[in-house]
PDB file of N, CA and C in Angstrom:
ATOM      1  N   UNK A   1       0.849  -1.168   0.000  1.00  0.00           N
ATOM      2  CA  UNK A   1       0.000   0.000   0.000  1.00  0.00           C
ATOM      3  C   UNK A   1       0.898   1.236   0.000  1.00  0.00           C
ATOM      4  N   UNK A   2       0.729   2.179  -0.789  1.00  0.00           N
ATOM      5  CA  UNK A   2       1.227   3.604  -1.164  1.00  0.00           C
ATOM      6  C   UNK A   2       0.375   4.745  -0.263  1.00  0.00           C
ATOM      7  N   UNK A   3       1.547   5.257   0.718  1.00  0.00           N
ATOM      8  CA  UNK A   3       0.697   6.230   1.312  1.00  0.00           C
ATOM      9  C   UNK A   3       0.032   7.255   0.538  1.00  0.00           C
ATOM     10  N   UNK A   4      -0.722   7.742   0.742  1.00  0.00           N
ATOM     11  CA  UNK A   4      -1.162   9.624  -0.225  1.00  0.00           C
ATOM     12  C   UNK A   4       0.447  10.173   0.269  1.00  0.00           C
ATOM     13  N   UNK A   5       0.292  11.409  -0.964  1.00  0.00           N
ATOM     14  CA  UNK A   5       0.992  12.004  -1.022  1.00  0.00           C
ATOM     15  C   UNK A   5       1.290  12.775   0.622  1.00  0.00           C
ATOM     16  N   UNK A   6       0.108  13.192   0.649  1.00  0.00           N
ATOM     17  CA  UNK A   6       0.376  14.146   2.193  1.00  0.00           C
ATOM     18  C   UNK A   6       0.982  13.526   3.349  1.00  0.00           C
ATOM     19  N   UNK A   7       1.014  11.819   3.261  1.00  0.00           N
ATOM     20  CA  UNK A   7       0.964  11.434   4.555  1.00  0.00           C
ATOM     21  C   UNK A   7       2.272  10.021   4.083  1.00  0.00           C
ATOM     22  N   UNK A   8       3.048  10.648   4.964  1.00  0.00           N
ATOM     23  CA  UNK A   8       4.301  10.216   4.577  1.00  0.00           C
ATOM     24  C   UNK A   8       4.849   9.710   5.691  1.00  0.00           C
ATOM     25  N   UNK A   9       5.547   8.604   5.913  1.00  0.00           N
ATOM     26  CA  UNK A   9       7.025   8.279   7.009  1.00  0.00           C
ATOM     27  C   UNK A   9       7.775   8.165   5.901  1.00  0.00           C
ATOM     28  N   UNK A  10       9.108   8.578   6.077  1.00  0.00           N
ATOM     29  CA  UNK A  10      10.390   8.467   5.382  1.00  0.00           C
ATOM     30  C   UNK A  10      11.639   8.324   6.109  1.00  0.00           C
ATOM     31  N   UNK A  11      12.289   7.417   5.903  1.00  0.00           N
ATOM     32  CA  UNK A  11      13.681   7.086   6.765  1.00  0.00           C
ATOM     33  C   UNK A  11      14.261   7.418   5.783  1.00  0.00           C
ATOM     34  N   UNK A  12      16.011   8.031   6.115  1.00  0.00           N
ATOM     35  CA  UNK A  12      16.597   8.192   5.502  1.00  0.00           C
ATOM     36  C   UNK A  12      18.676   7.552   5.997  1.00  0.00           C
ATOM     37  N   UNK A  13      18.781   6.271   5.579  1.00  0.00           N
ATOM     38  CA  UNK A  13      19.961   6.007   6.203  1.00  0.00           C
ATOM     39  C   UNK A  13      21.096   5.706   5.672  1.00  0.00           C
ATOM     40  N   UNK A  14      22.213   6.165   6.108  1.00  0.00           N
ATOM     41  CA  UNK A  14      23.628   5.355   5.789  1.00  0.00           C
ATOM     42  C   UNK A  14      23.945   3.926   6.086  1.00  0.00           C
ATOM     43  N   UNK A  15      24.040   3.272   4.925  1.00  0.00           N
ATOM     44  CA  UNK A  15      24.236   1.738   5.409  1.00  0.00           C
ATOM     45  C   UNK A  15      25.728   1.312   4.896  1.00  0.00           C
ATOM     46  N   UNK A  16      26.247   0.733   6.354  1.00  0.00           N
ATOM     47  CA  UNK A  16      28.015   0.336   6.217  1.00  0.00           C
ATOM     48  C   UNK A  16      27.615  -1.126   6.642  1.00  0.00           C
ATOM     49  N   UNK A  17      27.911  -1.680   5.427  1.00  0.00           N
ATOM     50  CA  UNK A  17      27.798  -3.659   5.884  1.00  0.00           C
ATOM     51  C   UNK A  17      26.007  -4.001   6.655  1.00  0.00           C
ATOM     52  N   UNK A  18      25.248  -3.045   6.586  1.00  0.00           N
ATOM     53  CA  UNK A  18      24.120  -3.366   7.104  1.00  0.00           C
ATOM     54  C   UNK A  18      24.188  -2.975   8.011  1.00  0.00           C
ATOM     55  N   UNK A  19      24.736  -1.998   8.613  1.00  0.00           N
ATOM     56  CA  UNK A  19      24.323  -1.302  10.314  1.00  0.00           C
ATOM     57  C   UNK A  19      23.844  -0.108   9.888  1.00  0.00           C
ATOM     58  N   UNK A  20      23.014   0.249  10.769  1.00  0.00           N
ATOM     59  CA  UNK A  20      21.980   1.629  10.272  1.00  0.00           C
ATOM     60  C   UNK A  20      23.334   2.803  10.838  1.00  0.00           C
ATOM     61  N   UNK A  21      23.960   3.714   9.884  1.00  0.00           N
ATOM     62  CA  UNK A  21      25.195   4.561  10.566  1.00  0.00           C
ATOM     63  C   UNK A  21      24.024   6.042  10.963  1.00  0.00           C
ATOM     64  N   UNK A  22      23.056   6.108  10.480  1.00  0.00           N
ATOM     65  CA  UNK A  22      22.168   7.515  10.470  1.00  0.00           C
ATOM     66  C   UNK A  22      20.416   7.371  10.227  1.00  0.00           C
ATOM     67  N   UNK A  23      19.750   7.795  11.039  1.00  0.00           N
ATOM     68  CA  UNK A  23      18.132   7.475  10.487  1.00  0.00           C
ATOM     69  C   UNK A  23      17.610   9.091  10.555  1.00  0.00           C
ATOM     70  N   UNK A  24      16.461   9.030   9.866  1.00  0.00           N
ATOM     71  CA  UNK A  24      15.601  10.346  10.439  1.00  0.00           C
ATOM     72  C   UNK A  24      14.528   9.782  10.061  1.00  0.00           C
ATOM     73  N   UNK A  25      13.292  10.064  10.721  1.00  0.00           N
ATOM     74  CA  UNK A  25      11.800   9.657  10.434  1.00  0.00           C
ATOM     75  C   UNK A  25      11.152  11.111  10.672  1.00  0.00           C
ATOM     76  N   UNK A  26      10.247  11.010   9.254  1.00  0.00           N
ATOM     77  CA  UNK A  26       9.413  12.187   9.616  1.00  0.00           C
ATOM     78  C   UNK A  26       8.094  12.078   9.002  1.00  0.00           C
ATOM     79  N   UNK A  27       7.206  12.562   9.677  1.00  0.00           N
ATOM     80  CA  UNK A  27       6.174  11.926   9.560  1.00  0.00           C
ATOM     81  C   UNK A  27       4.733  13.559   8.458  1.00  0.00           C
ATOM     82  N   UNK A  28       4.258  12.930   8.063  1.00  0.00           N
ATOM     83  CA  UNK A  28       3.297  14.027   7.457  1.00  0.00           C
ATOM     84  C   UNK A  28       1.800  13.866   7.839  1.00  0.00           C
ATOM     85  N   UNK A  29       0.826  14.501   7.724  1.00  0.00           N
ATOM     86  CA  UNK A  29      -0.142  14.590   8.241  1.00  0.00           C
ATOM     87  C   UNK A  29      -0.777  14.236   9.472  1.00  0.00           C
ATOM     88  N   UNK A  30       0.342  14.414  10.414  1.00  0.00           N
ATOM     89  CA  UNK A  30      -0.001  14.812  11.940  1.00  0.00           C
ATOM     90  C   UNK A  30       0.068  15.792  12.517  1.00  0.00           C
ATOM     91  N   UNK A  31       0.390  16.711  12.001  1.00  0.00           N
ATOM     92  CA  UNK A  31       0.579  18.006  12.343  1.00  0.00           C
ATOM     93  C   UNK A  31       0.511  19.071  11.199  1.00  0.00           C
ATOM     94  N   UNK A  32       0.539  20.131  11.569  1.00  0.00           N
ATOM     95  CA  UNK A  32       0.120  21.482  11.224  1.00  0.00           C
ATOM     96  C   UNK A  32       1.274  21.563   9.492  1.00  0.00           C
ATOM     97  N   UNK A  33       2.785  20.806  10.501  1.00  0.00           N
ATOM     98  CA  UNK A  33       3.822  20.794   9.563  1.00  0.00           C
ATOM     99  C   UNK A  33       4.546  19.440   9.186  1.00  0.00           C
ATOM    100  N   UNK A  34       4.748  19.199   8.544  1.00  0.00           N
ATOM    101  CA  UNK A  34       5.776  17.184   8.823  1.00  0.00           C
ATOM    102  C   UNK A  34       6.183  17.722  10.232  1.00  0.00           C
ATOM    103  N   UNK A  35       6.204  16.388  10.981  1.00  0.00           N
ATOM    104  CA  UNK A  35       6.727  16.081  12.462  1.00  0.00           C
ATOM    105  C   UNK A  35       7.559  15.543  12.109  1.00  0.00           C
ATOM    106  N   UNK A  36       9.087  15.670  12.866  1.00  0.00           N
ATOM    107  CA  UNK A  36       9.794  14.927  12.819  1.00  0.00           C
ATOM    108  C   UNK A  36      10.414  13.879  14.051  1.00  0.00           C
ATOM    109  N   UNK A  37       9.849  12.704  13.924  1.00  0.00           N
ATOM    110  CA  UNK A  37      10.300  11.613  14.816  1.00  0.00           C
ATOM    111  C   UNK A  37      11.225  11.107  14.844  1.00  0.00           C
ATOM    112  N   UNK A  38      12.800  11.853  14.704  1.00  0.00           N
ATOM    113  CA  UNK A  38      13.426  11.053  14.369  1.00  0.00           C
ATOM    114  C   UNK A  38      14.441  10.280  15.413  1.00  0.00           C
ATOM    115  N   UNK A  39      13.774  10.901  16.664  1.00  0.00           N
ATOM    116  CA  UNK A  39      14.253  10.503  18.255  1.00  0.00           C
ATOM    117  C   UNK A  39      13.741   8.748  18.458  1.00  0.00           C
ATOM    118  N   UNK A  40      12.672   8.748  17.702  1.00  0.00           N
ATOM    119  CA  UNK A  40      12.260   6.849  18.070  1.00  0.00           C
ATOM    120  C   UNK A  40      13.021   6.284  17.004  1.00  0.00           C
ATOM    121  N   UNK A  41      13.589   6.736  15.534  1.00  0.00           N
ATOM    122  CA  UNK A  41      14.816   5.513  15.262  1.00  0.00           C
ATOM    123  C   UNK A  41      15.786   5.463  15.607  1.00  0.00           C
ATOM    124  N   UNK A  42      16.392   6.609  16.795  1.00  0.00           N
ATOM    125  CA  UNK A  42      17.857   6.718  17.004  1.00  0.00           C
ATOM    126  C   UNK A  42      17.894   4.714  17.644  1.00  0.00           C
ATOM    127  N   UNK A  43      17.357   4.338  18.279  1.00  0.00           N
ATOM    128  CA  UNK A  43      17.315   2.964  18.353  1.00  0.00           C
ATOM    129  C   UNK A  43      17.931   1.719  17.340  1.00  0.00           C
ATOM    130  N   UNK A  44      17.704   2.492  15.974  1.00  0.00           N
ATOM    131  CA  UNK A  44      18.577   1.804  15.355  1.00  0.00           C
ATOM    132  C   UNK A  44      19.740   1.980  14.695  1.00  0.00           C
ATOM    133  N   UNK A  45      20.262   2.848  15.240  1.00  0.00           N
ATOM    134  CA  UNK A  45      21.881   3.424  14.856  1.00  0.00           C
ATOM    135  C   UNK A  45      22.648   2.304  15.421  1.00  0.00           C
ATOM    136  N   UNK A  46      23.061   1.859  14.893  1.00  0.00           N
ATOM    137  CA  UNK A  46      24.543   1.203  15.451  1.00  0.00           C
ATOM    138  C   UNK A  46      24.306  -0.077  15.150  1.00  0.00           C
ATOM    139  N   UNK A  47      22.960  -1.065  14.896  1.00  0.00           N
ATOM    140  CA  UNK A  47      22.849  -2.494  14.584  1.00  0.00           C
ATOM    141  C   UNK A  47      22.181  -2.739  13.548  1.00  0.00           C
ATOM    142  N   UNK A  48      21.804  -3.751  12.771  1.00  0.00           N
ATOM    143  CA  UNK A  48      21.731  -4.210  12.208  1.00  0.00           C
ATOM    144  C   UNK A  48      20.440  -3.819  12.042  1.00  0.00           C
ATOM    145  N   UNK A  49      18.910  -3.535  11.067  1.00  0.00           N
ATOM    146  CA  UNK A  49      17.825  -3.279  11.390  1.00  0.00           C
ATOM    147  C   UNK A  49      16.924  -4.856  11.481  1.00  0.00           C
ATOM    148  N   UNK A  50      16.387  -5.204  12.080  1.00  0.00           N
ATOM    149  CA  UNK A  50      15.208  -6.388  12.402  1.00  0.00           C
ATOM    150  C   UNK A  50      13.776  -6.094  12.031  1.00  0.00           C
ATOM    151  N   UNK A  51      12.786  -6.406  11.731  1.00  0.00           N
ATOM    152  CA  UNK A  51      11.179  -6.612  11.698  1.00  0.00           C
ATOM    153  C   UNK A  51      11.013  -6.141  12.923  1.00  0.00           C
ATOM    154  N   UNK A  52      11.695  -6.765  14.172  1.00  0.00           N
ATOM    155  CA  UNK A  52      10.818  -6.458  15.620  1.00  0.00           C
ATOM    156  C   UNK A  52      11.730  -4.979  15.800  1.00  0.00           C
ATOM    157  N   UNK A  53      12.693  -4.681  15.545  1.00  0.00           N
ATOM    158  CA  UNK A  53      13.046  -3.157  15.634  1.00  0.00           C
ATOM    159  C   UNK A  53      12.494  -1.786  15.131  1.00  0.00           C
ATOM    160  N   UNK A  54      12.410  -2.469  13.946  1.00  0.00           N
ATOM    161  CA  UNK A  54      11.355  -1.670  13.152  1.00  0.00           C
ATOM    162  C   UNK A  54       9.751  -1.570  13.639  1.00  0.00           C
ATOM    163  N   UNK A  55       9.311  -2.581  14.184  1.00  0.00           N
ATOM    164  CA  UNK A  55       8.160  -2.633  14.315  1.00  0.00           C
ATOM    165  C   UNK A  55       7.940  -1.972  16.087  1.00  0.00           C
ATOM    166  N   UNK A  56       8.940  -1.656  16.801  1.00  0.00           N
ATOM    167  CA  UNK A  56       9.534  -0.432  17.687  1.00  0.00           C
ATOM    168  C   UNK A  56       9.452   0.716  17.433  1.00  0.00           C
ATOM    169  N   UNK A  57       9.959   0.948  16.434  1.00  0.00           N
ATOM    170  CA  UNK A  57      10.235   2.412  15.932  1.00  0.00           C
ATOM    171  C   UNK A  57       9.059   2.566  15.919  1.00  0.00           C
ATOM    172  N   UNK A  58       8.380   2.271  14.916  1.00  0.00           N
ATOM    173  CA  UNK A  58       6.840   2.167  14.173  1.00  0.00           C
ATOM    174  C   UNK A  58       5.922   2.665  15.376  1.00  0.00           C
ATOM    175  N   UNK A  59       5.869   1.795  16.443  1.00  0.00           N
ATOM    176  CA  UNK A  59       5.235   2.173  17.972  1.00  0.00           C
ATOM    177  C   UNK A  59       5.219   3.358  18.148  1.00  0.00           C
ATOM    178  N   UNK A  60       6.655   4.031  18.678  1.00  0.00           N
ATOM    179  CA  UNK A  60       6.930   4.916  19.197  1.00  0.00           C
ATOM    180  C   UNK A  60       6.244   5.577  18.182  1.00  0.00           C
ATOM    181  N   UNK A  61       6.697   5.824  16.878  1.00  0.00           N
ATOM    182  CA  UNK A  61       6.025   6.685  16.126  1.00  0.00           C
ATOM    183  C   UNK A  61       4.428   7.054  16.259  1.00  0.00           C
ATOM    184  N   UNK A  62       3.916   6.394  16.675  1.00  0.00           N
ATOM    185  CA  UNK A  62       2.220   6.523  16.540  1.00  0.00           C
ATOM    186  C   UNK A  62       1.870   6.892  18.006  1.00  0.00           C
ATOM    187  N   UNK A  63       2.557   6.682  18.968  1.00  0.00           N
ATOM    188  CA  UNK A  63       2.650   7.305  20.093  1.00  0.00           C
ATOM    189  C   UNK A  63       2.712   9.082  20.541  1.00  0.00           C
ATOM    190  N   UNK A  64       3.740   9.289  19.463  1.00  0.00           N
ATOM    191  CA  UNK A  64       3.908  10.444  19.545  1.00  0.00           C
ATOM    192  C   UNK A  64       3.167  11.623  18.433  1.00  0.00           C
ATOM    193  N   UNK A  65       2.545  10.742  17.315  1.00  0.00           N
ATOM    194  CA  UNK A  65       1.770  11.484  16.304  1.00  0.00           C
ATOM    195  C   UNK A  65       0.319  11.519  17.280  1.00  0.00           C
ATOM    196  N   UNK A  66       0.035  12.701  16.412  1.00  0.00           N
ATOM    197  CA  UNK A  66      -1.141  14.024  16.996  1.00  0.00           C
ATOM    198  C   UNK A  66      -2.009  14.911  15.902  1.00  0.00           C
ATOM    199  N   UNK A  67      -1.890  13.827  14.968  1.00  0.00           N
ATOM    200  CA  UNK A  67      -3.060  14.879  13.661  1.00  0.00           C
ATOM    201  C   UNK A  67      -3.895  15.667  14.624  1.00  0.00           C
ATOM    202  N   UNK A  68      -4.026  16.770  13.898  1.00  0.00           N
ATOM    203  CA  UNK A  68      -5.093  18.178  13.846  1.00  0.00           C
ATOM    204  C   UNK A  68      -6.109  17.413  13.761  1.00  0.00           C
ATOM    205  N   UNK A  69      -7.246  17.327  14.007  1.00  0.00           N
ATOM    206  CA  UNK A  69      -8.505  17.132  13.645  1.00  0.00           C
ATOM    207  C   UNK A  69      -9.716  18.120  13.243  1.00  0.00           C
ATOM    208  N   UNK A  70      -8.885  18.315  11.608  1.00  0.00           N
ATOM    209  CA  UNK A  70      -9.632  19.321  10.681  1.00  0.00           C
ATOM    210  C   UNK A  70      -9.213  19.021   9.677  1.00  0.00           C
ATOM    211  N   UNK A  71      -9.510  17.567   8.974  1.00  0.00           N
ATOM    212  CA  UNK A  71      -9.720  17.195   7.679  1.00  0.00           C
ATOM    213  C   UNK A  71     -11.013  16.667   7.819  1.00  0.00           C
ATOM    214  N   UNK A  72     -11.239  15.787   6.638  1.00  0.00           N
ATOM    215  CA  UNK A  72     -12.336  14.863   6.448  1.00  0.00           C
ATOM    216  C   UNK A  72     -11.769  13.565   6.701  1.00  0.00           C
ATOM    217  N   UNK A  73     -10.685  13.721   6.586  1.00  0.00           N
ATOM    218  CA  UNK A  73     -10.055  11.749   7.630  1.00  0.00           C
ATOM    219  C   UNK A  73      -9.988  11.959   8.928  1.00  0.00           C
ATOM    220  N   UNK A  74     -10.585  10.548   9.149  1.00  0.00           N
ATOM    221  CA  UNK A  74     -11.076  10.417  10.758  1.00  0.00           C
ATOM    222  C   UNK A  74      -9.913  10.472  11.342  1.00  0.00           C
ATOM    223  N   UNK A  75      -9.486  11.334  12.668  1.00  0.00           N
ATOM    224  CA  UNK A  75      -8.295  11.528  13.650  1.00  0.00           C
ATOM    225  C   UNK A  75      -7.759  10.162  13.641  1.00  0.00           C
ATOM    226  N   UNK A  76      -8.716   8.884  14.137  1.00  0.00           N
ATOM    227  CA  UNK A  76      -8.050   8.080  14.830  1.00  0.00           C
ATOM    228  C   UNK A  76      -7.685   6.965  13.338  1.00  0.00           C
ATOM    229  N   UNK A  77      -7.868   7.117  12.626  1.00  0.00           N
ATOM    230  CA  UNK A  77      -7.634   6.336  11.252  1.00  0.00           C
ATOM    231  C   UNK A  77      -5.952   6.889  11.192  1.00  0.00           C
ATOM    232  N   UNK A  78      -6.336   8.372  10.948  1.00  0.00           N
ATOM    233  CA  UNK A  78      -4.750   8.950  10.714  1.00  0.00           C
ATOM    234  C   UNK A  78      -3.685   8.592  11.656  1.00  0.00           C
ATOM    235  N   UNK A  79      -4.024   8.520  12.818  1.00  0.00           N
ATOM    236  CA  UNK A  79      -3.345   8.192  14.075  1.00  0.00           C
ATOM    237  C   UNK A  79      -3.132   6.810  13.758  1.00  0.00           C
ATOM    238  N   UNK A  80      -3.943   5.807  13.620  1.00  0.00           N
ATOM    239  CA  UNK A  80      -3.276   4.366  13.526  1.00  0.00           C
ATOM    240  C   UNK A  80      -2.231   4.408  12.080  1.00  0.00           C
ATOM    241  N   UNK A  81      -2.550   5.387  11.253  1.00  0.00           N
ATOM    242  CA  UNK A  81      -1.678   4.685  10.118  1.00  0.00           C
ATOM    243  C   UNK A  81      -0.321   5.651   9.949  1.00  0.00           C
ATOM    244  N   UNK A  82      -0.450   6.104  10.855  1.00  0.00           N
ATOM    245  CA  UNK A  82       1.143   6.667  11.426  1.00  0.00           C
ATOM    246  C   UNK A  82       1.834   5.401  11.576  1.00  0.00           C
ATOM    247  N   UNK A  83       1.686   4.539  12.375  1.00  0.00           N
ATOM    248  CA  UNK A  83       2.272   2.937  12.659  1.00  0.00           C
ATOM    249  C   UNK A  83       2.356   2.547  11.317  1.00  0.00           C
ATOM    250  N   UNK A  84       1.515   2.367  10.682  1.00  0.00           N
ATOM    251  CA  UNK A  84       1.389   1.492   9.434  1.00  0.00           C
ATOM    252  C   UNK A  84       2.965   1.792   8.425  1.00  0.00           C
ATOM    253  N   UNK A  85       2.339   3.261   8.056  1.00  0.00           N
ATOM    254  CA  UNK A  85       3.089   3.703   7.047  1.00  0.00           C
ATOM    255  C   UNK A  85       4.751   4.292   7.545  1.00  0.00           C
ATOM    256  N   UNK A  86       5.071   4.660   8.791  1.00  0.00           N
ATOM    257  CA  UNK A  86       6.309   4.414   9.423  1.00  0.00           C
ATOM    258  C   UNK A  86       7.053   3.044   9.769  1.00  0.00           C
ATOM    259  N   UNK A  87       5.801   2.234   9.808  1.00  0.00           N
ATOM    260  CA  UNK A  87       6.635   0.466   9.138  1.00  0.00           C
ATOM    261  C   UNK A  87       6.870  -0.008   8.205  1.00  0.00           C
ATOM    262  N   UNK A  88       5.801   0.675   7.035  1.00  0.00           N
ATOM    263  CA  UNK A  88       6.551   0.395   6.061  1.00  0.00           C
ATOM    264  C   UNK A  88       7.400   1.073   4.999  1.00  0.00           C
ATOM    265  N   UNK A  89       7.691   2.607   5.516  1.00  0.00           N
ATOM    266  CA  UNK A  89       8.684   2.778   5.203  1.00  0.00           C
ATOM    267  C   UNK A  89      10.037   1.919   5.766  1.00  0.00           C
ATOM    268  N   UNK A  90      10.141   2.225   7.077  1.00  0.00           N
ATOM    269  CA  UNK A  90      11.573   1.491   7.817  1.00  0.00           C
ATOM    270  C   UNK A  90      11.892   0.449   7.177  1.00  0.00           C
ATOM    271  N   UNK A  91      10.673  -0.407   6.543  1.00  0.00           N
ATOM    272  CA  UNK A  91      10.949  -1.752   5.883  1.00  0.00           C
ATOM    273  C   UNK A  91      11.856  -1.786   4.866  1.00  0.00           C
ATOM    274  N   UNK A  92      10.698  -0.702   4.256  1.00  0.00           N
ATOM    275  CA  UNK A  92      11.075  -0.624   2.681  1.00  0.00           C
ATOM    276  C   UNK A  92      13.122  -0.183   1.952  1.00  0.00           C
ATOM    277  N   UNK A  93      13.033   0.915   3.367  1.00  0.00           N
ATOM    278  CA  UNK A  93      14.914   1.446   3.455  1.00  0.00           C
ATOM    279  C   UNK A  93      15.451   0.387   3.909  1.00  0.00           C
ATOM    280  N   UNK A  94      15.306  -0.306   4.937  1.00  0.00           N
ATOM    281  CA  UNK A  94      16.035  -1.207   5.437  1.00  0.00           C
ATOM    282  C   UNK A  94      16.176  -2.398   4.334  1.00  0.00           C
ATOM    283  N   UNK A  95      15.223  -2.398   3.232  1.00  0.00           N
ATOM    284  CA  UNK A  95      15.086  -3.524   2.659  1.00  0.00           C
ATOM    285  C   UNK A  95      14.923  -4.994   3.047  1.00  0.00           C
ATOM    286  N   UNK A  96      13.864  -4.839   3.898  1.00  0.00           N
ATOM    287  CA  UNK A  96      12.706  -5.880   4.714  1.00  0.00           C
ATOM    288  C   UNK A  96      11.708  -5.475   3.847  1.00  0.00           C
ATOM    289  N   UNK A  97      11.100  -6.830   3.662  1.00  0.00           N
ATOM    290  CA  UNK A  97       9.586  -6.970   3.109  1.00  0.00           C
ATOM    291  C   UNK A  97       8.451  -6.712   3.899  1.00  0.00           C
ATOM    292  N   UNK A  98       7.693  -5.296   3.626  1.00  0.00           N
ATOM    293  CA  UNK A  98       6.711  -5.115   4.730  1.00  0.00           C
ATOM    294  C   UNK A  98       5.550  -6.087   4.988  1.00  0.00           C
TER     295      UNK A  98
END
């Protein structure tokens, strides 16, 4: 599944032999502006990335997203697919099959 345009997670990392050397996650349509989460992948700096790490990050991420509630998508839809689509980005960079 392809997020909409507006509503984005994106990792962005340096990979040496498969250890994550740098992440940033930032997230779109939870806020006013992209949020940037990129404090819940610092978790994977330094090892190797996993499904259950990623699927960590992903947590935290939806934890800390807070859509506005002033669209026509339901708050708590947007709020769960903060998780979704911040897993499967992490997947998709890490090159794990979401």
């Amino acid at each position: 599944m392809v997020p909409p345009a507006h509503f984005r997670a994106e990792l962005a990392y340096l990979d040496v032999d498969g250890v994550v050397a740098g992440a940033r996650l930032v997230l779109g349509a939870v806020g006013s502006s992209p949020v940037d989460q990129s404090r819940f992948a610092e978790p994977l700096i330094g090892s190797r990335p996993t499904r259950e790490a990623i699927q960590a990050v992903a947590a935290e991420a939806y934890r800390g997203a807070h859509p506005l509630d002033n669209t026509d998508l339901n708050y708590a839809w947007r709020k769960k697919m903060a998780r979704v689509y911040a897993e499967q980005a992490l997947a998709r960079v890490c090159a794990l099959e979401p």
